[in-house]
N, C-alpha and C. Protein backbone atom coordinates (compact mmCIF):
# COMPACT_ATOMS: atom_id res chain seq x y z
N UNK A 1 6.66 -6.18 -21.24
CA UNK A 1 7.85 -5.57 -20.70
C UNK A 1 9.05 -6.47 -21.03
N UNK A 2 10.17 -6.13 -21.66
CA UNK A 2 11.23 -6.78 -22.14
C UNK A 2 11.95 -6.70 -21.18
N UNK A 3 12.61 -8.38 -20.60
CA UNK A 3 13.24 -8.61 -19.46
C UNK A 3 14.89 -7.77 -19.72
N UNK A 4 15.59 -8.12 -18.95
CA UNK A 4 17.06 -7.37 -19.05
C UNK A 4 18.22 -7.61 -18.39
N UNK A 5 18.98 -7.71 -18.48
CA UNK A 5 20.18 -8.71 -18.26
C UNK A 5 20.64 -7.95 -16.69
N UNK A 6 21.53 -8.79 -15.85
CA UNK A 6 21.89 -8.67 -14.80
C UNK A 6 23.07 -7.13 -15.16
N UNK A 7 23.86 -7.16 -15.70
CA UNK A 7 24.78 -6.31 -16.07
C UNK A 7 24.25 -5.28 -16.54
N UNK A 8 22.78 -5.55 -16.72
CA UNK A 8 22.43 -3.79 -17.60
C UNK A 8 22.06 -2.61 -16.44
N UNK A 9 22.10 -3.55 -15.21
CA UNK A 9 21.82 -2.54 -14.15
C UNK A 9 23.14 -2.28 -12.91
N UNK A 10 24.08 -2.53 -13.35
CA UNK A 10 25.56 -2.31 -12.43
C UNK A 10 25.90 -1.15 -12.43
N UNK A 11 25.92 -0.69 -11.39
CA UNK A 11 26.21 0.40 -10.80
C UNK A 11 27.38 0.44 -9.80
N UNK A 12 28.33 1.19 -9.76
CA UNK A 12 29.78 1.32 -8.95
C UNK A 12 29.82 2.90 -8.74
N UNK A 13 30.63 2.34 -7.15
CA UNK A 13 31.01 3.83 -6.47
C UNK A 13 31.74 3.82 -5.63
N UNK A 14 33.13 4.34 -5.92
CA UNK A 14 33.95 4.44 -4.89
C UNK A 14 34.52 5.37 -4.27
N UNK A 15 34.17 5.48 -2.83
CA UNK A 15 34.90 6.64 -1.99
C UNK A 15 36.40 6.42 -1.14
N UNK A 16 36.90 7.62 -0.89
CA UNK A 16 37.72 7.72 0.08
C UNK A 16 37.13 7.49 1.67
N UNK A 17 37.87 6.96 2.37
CA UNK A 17 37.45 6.96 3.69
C UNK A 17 37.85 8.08 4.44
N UNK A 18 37.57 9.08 4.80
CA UNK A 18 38.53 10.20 5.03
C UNK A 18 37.70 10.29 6.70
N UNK A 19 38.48 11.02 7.90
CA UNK A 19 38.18 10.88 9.32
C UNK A 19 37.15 11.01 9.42
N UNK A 20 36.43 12.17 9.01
CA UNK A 20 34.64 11.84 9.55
C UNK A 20 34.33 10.91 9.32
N UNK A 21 34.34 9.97 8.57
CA UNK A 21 33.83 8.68 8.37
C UNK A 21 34.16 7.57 9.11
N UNK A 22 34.78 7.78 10.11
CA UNK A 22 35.79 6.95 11.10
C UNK A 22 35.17 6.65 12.07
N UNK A 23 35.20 5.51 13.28
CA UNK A 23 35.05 5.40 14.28
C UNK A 23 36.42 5.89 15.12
N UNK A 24 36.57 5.86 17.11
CA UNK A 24 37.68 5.84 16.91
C UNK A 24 38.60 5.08 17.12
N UNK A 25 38.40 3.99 16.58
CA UNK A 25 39.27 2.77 15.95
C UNK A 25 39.92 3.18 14.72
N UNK A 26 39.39 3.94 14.15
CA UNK A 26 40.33 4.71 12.92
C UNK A 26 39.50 3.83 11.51
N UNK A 27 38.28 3.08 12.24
CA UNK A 27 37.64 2.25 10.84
C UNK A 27 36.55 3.17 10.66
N UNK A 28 35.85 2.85 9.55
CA UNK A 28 34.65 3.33 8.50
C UNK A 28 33.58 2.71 9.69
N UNK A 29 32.51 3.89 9.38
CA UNK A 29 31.31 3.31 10.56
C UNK A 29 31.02 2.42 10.09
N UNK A 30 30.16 1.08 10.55
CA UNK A 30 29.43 0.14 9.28
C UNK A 30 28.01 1.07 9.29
N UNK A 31 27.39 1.99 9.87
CA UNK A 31 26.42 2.78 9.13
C UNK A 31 26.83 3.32 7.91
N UNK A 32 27.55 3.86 8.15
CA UNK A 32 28.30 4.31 6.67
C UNK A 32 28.36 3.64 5.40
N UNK A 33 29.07 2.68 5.88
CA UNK A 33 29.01 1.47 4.75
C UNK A 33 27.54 0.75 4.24
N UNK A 34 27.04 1.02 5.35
CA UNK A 34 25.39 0.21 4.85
C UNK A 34 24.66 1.18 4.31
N UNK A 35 25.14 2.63 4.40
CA UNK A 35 24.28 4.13 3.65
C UNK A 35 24.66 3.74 1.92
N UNK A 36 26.52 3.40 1.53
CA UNK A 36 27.21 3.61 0.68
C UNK A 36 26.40 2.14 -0.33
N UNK A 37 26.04 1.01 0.87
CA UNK A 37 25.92 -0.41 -0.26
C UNK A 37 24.07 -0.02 -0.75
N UNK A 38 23.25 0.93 -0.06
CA UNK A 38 21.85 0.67 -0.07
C UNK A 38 21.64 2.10 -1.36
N UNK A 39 22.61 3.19 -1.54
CA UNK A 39 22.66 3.73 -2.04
C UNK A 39 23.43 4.02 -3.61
N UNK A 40 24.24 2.58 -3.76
CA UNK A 40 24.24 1.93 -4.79
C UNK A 40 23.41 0.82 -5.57
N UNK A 41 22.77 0.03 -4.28
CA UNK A 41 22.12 -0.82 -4.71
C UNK A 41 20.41 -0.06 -5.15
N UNK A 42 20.24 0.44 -4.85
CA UNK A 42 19.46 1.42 -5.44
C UNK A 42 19.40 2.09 -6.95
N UNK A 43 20.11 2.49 -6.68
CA UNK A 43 20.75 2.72 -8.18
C UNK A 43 20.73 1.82 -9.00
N UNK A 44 21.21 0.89 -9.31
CA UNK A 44 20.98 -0.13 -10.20
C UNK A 44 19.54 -0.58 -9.88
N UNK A 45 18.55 -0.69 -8.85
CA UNK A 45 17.07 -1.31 -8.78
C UNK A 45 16.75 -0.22 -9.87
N UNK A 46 17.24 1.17 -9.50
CA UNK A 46 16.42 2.54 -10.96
C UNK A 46 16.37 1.90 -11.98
N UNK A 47 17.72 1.37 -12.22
CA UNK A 47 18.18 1.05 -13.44
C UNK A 47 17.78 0.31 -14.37
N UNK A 48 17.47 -0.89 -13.23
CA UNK A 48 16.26 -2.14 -14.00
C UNK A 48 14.86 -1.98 -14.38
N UNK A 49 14.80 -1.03 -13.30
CA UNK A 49 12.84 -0.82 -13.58
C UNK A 49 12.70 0.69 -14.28
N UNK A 50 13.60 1.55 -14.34
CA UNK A 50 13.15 2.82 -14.67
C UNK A 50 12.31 3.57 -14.28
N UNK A 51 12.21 3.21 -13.14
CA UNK A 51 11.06 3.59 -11.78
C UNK A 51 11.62 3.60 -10.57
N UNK A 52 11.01 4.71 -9.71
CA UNK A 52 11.53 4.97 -8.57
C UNK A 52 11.12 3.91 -7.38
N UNK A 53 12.27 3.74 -6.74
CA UNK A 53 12.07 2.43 -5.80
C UNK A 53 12.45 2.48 -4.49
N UNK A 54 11.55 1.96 -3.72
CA UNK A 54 11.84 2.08 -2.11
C UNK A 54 12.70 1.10 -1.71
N UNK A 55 13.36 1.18 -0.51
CA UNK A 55 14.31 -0.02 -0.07
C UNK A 55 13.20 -1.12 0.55
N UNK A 56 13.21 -2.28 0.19
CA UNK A 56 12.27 -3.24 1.24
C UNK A 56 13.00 -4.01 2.63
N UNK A 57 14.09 -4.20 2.27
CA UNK A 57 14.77 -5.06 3.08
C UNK A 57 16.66 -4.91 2.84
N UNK A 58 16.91 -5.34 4.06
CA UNK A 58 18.29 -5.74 3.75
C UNK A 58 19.00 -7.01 4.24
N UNK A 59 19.37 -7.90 3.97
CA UNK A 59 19.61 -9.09 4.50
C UNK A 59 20.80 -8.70 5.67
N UNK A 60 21.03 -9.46 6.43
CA UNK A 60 22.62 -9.32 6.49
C UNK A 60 23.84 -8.71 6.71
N UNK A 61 24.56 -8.27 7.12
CA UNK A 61 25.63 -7.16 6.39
C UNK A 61 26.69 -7.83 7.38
N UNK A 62 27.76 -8.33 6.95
CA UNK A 62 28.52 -9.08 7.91
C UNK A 62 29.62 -8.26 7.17
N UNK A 63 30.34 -7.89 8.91
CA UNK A 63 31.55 -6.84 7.99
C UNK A 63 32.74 -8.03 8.33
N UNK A 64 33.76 -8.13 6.90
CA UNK A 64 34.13 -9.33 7.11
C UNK A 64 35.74 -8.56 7.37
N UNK A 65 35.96 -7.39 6.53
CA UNK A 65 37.31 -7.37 6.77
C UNK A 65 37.35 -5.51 7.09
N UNK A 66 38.04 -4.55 8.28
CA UNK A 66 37.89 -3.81 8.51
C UNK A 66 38.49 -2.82 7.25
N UNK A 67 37.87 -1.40 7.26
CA UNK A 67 37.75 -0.59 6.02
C UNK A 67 38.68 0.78 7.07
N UNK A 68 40.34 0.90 7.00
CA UNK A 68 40.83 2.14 7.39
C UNK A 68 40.79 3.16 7.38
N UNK A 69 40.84 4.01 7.99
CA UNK A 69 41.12 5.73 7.27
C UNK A 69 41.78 5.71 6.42
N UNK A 70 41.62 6.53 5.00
CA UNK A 70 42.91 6.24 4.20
C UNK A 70 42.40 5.55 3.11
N UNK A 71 42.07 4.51 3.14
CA UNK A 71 41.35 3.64 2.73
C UNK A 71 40.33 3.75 1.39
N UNK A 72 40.42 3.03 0.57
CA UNK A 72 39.10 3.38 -0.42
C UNK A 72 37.85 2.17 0.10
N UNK A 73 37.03 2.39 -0.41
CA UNK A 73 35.88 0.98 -0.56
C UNK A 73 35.15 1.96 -2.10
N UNK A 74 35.08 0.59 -2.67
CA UNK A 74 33.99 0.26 -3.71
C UNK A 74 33.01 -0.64 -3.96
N UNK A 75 32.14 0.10 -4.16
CA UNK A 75 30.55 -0.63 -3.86
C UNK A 75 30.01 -1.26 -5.33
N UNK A 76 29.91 -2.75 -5.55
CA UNK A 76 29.32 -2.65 -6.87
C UNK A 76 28.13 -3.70 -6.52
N UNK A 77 26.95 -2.93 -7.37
CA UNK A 77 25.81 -3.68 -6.93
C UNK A 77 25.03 -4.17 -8.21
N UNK A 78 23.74 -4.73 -8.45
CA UNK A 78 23.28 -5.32 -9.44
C UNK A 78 22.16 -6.18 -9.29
N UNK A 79 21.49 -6.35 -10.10
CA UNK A 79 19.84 -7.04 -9.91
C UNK A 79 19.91 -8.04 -10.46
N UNK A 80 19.50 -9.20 -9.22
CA UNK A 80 19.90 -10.54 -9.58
C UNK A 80 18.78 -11.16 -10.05
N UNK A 81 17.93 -10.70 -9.57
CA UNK A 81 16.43 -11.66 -9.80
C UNK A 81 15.29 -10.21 -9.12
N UNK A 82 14.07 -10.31 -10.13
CA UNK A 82 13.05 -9.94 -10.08
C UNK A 82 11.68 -10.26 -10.20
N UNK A 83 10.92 -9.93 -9.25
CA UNK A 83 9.33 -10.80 -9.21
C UNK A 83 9.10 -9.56 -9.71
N UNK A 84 7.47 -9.51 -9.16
CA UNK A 84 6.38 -9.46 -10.20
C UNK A 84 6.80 -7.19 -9.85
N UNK A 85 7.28 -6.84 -8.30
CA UNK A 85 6.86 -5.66 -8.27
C UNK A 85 8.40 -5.40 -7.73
N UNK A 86 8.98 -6.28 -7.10
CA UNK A 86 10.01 -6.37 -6.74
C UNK A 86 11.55 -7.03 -7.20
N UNK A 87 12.94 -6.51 -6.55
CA UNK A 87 13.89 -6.68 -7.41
C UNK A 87 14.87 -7.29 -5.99
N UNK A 88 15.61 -8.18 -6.05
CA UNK A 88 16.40 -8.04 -5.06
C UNK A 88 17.70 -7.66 -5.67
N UNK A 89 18.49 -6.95 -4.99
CA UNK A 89 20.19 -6.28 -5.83
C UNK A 89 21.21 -7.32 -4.66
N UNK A 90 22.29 -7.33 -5.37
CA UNK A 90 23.53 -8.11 -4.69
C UNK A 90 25.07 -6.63 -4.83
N UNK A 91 24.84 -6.65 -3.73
CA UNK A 91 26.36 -5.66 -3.34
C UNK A 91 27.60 -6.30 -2.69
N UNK A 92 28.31 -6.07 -3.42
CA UNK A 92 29.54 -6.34 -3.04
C UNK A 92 30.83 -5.24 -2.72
N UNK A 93 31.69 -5.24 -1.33
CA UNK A 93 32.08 -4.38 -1.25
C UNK A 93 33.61 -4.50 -1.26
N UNK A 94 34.87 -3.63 -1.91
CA UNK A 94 35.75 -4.10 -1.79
C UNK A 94 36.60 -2.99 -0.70
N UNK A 95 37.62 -3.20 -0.11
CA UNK A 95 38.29 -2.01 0.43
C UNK A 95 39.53 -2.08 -0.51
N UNK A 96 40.34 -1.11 -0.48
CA UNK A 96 41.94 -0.86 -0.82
C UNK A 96 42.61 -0.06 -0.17
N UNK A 97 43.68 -1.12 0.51
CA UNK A 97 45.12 0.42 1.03
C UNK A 97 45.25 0.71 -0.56
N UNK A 98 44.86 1.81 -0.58
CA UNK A 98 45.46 2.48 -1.53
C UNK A 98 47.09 3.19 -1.87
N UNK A 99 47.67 3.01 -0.10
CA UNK A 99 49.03 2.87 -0.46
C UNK A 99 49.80 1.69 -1.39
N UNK A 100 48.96 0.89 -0.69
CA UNK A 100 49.90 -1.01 -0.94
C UNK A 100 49.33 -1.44 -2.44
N UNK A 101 48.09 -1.17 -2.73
CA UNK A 101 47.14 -1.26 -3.49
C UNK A 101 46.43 -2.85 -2.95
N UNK A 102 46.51 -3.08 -1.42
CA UNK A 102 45.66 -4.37 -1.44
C UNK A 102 44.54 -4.45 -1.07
N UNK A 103 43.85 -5.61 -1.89
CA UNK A 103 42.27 -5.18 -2.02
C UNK A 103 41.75 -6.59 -1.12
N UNK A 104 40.67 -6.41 -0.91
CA UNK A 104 39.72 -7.35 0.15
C UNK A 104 38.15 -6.88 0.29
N UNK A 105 37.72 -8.25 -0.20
CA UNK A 105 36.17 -8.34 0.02
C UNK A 105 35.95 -7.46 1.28
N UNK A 106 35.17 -6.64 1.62
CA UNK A 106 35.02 -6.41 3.25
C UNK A 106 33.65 -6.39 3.59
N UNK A 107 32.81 -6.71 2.25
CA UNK A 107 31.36 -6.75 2.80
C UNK A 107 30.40 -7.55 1.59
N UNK A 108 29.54 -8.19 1.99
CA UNK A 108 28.32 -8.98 0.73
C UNK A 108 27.46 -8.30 0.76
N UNK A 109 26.29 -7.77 0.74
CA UNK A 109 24.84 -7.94 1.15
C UNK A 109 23.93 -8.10 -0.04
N UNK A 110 23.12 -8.67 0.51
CA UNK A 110 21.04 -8.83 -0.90
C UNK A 110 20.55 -7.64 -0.17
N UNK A 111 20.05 -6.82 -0.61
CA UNK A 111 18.72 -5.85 -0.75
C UNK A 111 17.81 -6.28 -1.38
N UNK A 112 16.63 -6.04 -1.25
CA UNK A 112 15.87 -5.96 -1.82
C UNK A 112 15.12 -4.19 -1.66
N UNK A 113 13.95 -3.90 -3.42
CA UNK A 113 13.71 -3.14 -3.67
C UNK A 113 12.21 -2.80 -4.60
N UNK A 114 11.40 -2.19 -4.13
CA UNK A 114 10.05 -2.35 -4.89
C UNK A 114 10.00 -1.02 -5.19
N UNK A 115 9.43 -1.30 -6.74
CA UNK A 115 8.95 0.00 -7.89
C UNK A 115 7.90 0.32 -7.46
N UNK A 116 7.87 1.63 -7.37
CA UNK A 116 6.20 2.50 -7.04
C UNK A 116 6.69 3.52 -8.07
N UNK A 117 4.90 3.27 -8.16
CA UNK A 117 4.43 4.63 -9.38
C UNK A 117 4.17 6.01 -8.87
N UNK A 118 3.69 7.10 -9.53
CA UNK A 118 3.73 8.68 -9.11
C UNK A 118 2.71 8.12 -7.53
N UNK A 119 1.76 7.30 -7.58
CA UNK A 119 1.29 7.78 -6.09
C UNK A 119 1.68 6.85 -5.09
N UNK A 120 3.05 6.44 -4.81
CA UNK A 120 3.72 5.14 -4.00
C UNK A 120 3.19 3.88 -4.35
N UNK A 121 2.48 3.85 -5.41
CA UNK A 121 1.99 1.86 -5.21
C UNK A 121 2.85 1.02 -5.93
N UNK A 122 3.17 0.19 -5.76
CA UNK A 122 4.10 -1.02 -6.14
C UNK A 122 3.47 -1.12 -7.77
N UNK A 123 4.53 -1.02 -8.47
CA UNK A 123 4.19 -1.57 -10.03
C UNK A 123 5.54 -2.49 -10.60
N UNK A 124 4.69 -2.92 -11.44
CA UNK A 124 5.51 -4.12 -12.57
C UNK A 124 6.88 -3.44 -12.99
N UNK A 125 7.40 -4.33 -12.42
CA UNK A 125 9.32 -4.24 -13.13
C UNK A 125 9.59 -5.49 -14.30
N UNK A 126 10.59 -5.29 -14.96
CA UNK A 126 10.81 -6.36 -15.78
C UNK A 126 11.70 -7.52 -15.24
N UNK A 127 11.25 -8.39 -16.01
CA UNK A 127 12.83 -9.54 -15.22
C UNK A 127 13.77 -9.37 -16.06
N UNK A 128 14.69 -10.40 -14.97
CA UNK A 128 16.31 -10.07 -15.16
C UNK A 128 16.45 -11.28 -15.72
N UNK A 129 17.98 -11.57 -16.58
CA UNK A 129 18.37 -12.70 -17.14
C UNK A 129 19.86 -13.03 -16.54
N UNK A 130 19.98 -13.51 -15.79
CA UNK A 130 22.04 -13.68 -16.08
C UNK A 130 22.59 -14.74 -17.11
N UNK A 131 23.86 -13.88 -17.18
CA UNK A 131 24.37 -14.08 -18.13
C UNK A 131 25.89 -15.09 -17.77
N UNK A 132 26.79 -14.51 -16.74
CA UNK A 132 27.76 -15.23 -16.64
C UNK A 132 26.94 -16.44 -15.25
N UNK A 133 28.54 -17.11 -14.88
CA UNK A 133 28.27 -17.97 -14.03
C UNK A 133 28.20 -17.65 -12.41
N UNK A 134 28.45 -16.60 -12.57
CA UNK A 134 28.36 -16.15 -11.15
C UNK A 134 26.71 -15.62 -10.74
N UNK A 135 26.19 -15.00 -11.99
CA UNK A 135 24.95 -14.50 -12.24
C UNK A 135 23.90 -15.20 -12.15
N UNK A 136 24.58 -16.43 -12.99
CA UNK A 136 23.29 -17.67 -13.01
C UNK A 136 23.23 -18.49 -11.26
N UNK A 137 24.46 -18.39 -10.85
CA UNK A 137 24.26 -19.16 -9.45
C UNK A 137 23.38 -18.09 -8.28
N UNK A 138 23.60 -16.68 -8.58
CA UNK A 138 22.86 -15.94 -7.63
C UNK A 138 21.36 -15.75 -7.59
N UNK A 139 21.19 -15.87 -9.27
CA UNK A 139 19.83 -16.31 -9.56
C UNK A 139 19.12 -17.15 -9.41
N UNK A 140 19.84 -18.12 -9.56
CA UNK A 140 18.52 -19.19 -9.55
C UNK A 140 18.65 -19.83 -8.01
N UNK A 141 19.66 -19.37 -6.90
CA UNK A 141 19.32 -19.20 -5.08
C UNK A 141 18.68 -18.06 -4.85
N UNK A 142 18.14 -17.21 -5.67
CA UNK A 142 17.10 -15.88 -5.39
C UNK A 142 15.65 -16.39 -4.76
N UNK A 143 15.00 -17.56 -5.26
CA UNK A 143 13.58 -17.60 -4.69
C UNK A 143 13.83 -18.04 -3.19
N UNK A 144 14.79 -18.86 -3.23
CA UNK A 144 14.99 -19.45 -1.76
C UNK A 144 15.30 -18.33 -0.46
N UNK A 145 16.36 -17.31 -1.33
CA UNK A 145 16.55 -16.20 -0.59
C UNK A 145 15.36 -15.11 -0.08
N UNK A 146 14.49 -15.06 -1.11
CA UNK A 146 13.21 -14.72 -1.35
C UNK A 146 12.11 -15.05 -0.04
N UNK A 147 12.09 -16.31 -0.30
CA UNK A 147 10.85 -17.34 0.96
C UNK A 147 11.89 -17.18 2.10
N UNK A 148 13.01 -16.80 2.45
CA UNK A 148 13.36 -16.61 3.83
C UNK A 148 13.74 -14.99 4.27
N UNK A 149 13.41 -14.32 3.40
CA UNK A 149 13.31 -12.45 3.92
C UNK A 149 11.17 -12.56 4.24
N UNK A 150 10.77 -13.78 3.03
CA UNK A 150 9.31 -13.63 3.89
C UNK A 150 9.02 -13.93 5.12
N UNK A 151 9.93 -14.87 5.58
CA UNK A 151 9.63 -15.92 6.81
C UNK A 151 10.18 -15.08 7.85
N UNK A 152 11.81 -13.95 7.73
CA UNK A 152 12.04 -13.49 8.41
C UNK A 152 11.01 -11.62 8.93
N UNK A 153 10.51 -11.53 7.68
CA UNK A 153 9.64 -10.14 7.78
C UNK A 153 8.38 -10.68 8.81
N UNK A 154 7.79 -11.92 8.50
CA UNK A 154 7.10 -12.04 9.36
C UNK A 154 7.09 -12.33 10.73
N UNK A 155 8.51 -12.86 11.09
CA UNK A 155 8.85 -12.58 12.59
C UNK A 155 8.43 -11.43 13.21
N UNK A 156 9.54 -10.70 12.24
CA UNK A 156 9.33 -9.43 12.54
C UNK A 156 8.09 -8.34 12.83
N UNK A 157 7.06 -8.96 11.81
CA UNK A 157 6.03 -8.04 11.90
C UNK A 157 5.23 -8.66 13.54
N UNK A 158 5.53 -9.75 14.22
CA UNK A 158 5.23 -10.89 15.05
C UNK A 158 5.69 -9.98 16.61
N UNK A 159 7.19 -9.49 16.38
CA UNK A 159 8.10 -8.90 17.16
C UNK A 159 7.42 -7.41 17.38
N UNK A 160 6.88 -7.08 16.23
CA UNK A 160 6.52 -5.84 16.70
C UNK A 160 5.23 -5.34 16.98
N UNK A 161 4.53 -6.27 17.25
CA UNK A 161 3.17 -6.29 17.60
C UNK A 161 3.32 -6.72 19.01
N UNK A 162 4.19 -7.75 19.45
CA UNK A 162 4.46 -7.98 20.99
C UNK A 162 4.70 -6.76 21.44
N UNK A 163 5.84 -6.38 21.18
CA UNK A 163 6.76 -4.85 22.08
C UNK A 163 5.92 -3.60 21.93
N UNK A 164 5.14 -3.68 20.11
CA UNK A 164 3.94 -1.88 20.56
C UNK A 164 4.99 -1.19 20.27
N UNK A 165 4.16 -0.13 20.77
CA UNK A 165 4.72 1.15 20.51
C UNK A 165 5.17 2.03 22.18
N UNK A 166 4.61 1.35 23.11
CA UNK A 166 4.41 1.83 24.11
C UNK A 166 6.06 1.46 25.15
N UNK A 167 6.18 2.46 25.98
CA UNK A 167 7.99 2.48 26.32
C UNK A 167 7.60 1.74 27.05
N UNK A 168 9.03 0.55 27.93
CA UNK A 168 8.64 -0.56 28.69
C UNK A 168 8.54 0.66 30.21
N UNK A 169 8.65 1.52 30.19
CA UNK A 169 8.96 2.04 31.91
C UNK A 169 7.45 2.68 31.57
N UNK A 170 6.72 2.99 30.56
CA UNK A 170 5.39 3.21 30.87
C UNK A 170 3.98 2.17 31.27
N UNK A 171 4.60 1.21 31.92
CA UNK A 171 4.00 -0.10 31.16
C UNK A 171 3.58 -0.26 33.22
C-alpha cells in the first residue's frame, strides 16, 4: 500500500451560521460545531484510506473563541498520522464576521478514525507522510497523542463498567 502525504487528504467546509444554529446567546451550538469538525474530519479519513470509516474518538474540543449568528466558520481537517487500521485527523476551525472580515481560530480538535471493510472489520490504511513544518510537528507528537486516547479509553471503559447500565434510582 503506497503511503500518502498529509495534504492529499484535506478537506474544507464552510457554513453560514444562520439562527437555527444558535443558542440563545446568539452563538453556534458547540454540538453543532463538533457535528461540522467530525464530519469533515471524516472526510479526509475517506480520503486517505479509500474506505469507509467509523469515528473512534475525539479528543478535546475547547471552544476558544465564540462563533455569532451571522457568522461563517470553516472547518479544515487532515490526516496526520496513521497506524496499522487507524488514522487520527487534525481539525481546525476558523470563524469570520463576515461583515468586518475578521477571522479567529475558534476551535482545534484530533479525531481519530478506523477503516472497516464491507462487513465492519477494521482493515489496513496506508501511512501518511508530512510534508511542511507544521505537518512534521503534528506527526511525529501523534504516537504520544496516540498512548494517551489509549490510557484515556481505558478509563473509560473502567467508568463504565462501575456505573452499568442500570439507573441509579433503580439501584
Amino acid at each position: 500500500m503506497e503511503s500518502k502525504s498529509c495534504r492529499n487528504s484535506l478537506a474544507v467546509k464552510t457554513s453560514h451560521v444562520l439562527p437555527p444554529d444558535t443558542n440563545n446567546h446568539g452563538t453556534l451550538f458547540g454540538g453543532k460545531l463538533m457535528a461540522h469538525i467530525d464530519d469533515v474530519s471524516a472526510i479526509a479519513a475517506v480520503r486517505h484510506a479509500r474506505k469507509l470509516v467509523v469515528t473512534a474518538s475525539t479528543d478535546s474540543v475547547d471552544f476558544l473563541e465564540p462563533v455569532r449568528e451571522g457568522d461563517s466558520v470553516c472547518v479544515e481537517a487532515f490526516v496526520t498520522w496513521a497506524h496499522t487500521t487507524s488514522m487520527e485527523v487534525f481539525a481546525k476551525v476558523v470563524t469570520e464576521n463576515l461583515q468586518t472580515g475578521d477571522r479567529k481560530v475558534c476551535t482545534t480538535a484530533f479525531s481519530t478514525f478506523v477503516a472497516i471493510d464491507e462487513d465492519g472489520k477494521p482493515t489496513a490504511v496506508p501511512e501518511v507522510y508530512p510534508e511542511t513544518d507544521q505537518e512534521k510537528e503534528l506527526h511525529q507528537s501523534a504516537p504520544e497523542r496516540a498512548e494517551q486516547r489509549k490510557q484515556r479509553r481505558k478509563g473509560s471503559r473502567e467508568m463504565a463498567a462501575t456505573f452499568g447500565t442500570v439507573y441509579p434510582w433503580n439501584e
